[in-house]
C-alpha atoms as a PDB file:
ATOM      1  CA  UNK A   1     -38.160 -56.806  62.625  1.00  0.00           C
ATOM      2  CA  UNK A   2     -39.401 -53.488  61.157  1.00  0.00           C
ATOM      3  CA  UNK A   3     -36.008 -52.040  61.509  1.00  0.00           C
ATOM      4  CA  UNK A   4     -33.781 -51.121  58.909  1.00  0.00           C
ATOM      5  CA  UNK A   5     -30.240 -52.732  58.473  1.00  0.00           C
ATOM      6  CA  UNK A   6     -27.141 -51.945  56.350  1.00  0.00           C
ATOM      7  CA  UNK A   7     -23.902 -52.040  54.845  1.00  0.00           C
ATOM      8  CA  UNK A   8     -21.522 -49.809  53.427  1.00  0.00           C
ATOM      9  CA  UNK A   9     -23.783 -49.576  50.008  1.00  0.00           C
ATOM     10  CA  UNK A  10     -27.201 -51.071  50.734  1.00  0.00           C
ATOM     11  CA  UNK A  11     -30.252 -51.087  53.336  1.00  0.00           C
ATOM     12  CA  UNK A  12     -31.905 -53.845  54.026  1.00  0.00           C
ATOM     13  CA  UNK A  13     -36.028 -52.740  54.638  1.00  0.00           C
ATOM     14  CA  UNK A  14     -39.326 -54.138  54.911  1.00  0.00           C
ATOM     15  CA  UNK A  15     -41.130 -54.388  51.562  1.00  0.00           C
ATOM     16  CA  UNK A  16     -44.083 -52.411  51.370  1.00  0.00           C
ATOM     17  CA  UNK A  17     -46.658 -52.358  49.071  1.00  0.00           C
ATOM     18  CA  UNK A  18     -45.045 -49.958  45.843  1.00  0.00           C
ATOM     19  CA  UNK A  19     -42.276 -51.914  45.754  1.00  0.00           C
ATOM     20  CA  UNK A  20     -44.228 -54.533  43.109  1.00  0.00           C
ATOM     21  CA  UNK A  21     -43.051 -52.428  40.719  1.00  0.00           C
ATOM     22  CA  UNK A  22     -39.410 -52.884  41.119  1.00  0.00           C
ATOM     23  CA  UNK A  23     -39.783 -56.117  42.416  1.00  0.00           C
ATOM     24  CA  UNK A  24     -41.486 -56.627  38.271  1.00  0.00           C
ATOM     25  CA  UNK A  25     -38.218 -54.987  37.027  1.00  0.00           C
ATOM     26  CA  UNK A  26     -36.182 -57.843  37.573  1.00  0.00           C
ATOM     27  CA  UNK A  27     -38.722 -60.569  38.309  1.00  0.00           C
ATOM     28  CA  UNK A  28     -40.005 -60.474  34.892  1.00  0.00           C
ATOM     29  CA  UNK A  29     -37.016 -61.157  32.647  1.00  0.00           C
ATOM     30  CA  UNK A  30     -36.135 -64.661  31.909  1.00  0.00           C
ATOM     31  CA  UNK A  31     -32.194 -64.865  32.840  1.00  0.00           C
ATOM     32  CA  UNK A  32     -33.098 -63.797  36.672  1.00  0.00           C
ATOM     33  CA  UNK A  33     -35.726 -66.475  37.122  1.00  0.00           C
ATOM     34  CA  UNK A  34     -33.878 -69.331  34.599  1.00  0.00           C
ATOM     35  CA  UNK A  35     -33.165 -71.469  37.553  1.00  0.00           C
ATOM     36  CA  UNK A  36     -36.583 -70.701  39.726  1.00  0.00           C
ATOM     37  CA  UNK A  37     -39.717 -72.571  39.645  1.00  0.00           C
ATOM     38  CA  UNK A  38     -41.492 -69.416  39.750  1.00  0.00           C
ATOM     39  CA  UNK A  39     -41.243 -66.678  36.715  1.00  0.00           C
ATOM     40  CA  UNK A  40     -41.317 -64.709  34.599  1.00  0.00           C
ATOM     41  CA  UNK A  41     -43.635 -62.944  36.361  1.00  0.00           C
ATOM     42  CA  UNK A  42     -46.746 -61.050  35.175  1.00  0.00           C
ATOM     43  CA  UNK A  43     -47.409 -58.085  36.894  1.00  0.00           C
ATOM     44  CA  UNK A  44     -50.480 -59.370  38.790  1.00  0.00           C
ATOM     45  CA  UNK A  45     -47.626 -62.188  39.886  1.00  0.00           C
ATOM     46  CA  UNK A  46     -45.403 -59.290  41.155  1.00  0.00           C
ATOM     47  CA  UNK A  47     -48.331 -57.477  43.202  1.00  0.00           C
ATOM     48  CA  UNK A  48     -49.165 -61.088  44.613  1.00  0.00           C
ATOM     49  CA  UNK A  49     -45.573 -61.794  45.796  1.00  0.00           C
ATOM     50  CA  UNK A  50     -45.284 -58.543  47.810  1.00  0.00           C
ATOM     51  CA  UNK A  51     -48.592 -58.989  48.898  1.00  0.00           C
ATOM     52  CA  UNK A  52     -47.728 -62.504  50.648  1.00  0.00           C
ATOM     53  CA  UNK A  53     -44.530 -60.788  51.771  1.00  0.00           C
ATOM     54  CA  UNK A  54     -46.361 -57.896  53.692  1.00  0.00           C
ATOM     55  CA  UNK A  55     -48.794 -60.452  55.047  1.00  0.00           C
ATOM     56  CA  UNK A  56     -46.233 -62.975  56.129  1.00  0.00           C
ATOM     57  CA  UNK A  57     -44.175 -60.365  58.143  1.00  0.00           C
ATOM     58  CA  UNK A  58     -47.722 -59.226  60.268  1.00  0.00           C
ATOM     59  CA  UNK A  59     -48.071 -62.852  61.429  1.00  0.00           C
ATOM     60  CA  UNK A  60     -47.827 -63.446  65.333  1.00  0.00           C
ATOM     61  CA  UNK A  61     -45.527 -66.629  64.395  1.00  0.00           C
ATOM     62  CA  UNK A  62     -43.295 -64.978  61.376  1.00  0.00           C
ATOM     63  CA  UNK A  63     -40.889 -67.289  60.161  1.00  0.00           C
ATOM     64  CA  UNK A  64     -40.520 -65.421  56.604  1.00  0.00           C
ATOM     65  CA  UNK A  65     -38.527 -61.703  56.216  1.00  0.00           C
ATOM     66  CA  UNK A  66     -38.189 -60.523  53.231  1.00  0.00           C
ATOM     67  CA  UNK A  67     -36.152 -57.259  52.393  1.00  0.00           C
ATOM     68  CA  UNK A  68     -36.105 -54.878  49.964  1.00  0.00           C
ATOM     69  CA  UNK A  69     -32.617 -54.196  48.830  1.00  0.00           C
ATOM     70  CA  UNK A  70     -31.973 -50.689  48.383  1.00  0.00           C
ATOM     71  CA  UNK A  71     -29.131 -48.854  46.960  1.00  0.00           C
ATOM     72  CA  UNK A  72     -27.732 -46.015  49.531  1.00  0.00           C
ATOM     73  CA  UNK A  73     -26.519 -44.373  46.908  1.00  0.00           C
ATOM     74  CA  UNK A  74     -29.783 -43.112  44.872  1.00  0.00           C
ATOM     75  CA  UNK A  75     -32.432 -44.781  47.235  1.00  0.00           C
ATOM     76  CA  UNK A  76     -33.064 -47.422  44.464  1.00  0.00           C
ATOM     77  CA  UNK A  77     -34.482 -50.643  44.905  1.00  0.00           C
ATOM     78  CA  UNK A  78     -32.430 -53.313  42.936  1.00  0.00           C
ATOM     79  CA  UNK A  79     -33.420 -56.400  44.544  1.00  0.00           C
ATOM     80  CA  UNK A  80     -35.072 -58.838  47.632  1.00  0.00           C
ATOM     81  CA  UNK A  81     -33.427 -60.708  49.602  1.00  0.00           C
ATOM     82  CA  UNK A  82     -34.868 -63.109  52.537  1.00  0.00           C
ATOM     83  CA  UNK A  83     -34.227 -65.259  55.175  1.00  0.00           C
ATOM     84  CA  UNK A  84     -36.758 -68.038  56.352  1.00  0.00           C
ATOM     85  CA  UNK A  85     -36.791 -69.952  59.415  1.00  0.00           C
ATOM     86  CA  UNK A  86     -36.988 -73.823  58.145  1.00  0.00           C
ATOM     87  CA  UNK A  87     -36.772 -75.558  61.696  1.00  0.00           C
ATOM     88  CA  UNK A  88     -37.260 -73.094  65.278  1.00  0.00           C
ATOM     89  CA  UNK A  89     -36.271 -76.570  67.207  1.00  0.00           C
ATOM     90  CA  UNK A  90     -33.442 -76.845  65.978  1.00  0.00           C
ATOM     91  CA  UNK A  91     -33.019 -73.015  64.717  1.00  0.00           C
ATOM     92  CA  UNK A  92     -31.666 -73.408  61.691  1.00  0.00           C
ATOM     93  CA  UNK A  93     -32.203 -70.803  58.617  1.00  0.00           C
ATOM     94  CA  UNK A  94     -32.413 -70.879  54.690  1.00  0.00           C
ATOM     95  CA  UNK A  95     -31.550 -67.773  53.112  1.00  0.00           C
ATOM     96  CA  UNK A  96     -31.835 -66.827  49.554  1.00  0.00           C
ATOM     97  CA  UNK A  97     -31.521 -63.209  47.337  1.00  0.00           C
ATOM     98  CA  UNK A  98     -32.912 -62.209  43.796  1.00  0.00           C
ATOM     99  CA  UNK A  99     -31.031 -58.884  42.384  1.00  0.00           C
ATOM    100  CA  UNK A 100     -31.768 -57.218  39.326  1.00  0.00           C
ATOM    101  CA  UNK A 101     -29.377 -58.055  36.443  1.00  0.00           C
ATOM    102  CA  UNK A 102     -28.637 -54.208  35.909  1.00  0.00           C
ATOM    103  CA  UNK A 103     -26.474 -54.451  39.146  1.00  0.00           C
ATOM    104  CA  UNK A 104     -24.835 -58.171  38.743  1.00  0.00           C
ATOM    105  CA  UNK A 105     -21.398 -58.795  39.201  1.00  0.00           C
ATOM    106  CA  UNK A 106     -20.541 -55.781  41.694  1.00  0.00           C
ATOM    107  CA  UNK A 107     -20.786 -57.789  44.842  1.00  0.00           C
ATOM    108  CA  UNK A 108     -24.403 -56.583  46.162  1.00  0.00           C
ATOM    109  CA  UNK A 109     -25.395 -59.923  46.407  1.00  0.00           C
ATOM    110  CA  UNK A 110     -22.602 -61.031  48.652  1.00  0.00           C
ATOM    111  CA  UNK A 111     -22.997 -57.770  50.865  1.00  0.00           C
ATOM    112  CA  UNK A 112     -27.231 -59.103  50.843  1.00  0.00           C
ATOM    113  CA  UNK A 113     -26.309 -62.433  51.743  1.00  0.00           C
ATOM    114  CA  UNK A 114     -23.364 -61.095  54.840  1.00  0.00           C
ATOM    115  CA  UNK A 115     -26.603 -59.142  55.669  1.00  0.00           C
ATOM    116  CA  UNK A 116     -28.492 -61.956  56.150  1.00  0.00           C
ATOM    117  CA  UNK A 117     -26.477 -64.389  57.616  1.00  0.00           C
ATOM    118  CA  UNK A 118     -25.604 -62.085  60.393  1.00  0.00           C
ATOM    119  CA  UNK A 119     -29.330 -61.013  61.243  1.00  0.00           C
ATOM    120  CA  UNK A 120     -29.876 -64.939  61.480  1.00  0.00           C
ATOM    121  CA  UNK A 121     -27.184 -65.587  63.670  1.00  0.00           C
ATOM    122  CA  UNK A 122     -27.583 -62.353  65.912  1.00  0.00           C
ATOM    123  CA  UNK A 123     -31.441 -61.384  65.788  1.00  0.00           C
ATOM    124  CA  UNK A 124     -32.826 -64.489  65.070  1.00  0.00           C
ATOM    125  CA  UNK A 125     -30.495 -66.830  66.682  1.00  0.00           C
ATOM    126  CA  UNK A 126     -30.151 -69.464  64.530  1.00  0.00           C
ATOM    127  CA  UNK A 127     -27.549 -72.279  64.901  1.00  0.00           C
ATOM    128  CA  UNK A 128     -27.604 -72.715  61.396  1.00  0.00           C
ATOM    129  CA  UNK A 129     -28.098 -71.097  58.187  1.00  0.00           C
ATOM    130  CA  UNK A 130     -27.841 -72.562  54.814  1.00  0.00           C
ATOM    131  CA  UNK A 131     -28.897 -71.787  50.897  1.00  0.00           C
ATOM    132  CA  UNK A 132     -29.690 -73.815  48.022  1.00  0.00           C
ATOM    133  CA  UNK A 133     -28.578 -72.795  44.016  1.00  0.00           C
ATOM    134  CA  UNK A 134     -28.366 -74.318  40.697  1.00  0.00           C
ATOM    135  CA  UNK A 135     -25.381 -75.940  40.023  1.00  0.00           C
ATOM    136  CA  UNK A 136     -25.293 -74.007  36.918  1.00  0.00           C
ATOM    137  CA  UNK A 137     -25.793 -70.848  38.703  1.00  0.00           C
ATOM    138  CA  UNK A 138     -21.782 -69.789  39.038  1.00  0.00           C
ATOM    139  CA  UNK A 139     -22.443 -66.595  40.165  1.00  0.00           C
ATOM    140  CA  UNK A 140     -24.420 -67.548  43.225  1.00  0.00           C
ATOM    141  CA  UNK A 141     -22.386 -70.707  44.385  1.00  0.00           C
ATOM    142  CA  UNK A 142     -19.703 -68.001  44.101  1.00  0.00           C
ATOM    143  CA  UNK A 143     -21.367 -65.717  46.829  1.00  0.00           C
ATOM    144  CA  UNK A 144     -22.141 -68.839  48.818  1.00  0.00           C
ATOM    145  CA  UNK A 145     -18.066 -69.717  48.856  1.00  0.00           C
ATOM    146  CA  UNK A 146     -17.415 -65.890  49.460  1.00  0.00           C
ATOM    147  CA  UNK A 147     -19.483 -65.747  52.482  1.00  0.00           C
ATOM    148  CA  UNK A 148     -17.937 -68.372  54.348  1.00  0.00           C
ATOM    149  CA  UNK A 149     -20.260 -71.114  53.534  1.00  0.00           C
ATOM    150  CA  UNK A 150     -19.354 -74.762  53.197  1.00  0.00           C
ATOM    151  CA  UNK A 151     -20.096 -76.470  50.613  1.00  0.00           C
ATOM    152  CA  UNK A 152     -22.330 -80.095  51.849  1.00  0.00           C
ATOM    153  CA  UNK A 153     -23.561 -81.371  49.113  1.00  0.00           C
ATOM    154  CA  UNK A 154     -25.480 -81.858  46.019  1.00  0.00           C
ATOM    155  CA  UNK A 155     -29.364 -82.721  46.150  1.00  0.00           C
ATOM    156  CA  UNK A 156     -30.517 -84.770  43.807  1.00  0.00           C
ATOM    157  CA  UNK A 157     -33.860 -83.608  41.191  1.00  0.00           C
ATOM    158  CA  UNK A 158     -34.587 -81.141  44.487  1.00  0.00           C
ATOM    159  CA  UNK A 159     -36.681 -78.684  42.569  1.00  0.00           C
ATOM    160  CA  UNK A 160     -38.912 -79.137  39.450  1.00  0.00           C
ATOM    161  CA  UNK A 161     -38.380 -76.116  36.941  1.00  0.00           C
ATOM    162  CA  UNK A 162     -39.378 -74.985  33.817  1.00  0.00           C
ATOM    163  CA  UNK A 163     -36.974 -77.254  31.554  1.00  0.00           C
ATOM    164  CA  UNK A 164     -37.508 -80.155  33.804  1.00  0.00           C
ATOM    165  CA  UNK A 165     -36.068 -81.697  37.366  1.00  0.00           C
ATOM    166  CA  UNK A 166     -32.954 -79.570  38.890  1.00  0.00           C
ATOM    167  CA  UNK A 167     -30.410 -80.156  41.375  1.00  0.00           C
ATOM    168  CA  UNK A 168     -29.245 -78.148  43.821  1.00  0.00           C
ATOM    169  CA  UNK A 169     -26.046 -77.618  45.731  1.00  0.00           C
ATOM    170  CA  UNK A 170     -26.507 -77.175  49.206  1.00  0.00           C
ATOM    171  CA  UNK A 171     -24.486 -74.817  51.464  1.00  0.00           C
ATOM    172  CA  UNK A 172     -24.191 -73.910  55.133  1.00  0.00           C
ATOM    173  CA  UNK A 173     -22.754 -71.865  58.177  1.00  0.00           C
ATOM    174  CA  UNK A 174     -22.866 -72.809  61.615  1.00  0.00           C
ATOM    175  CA  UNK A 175     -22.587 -69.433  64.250  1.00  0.00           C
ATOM    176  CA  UNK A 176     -19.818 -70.785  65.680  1.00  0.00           C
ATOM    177  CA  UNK A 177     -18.122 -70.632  62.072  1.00  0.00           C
ATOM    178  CA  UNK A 178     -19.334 -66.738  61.365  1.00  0.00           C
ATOM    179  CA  UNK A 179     -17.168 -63.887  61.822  1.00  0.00           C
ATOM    180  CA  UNK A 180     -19.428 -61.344  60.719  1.00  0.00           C
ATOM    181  CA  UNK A 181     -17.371 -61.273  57.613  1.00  0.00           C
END
């Protein structure tokens, strides 16, 4: 992609190499990574995940993009968001957003997630795009509802965490269901 994309109070860029250090900011405190398998990170973990993001976006075949979120207002970054082709026969999408907990609650991961959904549909043209979260994760099912995606399901001990197995609700938009909300 190597373009930048926006809304009214974010850009969506590439992540390049000093962004570890923001990425640590929030990828190192417990309550953003309670529901991940990954986390908290160290910072060698940090430097490693933008590492594999810069390397994944120079393959010939990329089916990862990863963004650094950045606030328009003071140029800060406050999050990553992604979206990762899971099938290219079928062209469907999974897209998923960390933000730091300084800025939850004020909608920035809804605008990430419109963001997303739309490059999907429009650059990438996907068919379908849909996101996993912990059930106990309120305020990201409540992004998934806000962004027009269905609600399909509930998987069953998907992902193996920290205190044990975890379900996952699974959501979804088909492009002939967008709007460009």
């Amino acid at each position: 992609m190597g373009d930048i994309f926006n809304s009214e109070r974010i850009i969506l860029r590439e992540m390049e190499r000093k962004d570890w250090k923001d990425v640590h900011q929030y990828a190192s405190q417990d309550k953003v990574c309670q529901y991940q398998p990954w986390g908290p990170n160290s910072e060698q973990e940090s430097k490693d995940f933008v590492e594999q993001v810069i390397l994944d976006a120079e393959k010939d075949h990329r089916s990862r993009f990863v963004f650094a979120i950045i606030l328009k207002e003071h140029g800060e970054m406050i999050g990553s968001g992604e979206i990762n082709l899971r099938d290219s026969t079928n062209r469907v999408g999974e897209i998923a957003y960390i933000i730091n907990p300084k800025y939850w609650k004020m909608g920035f991961a809804t605008e990430v997630a419109n963001l997303l959904i739309s490059y999907g549909f429009k650059q990438l043209k996907l068919h379908r795009i849909f996101a996993t979260c912990d059930p106990r994760n309120i305020g990201s099912l409540r992004v998934l509802e806000k962004v027009g995606m269905m609600k399909e399901g509930r998987i069953r001990e998907h992902i193996l965490i920290k205190d044990g197995w975890r379900d996952s609700l699974l959501y979804s938009v088909l492009e002939q269901e967008w709007n460009g909300n």
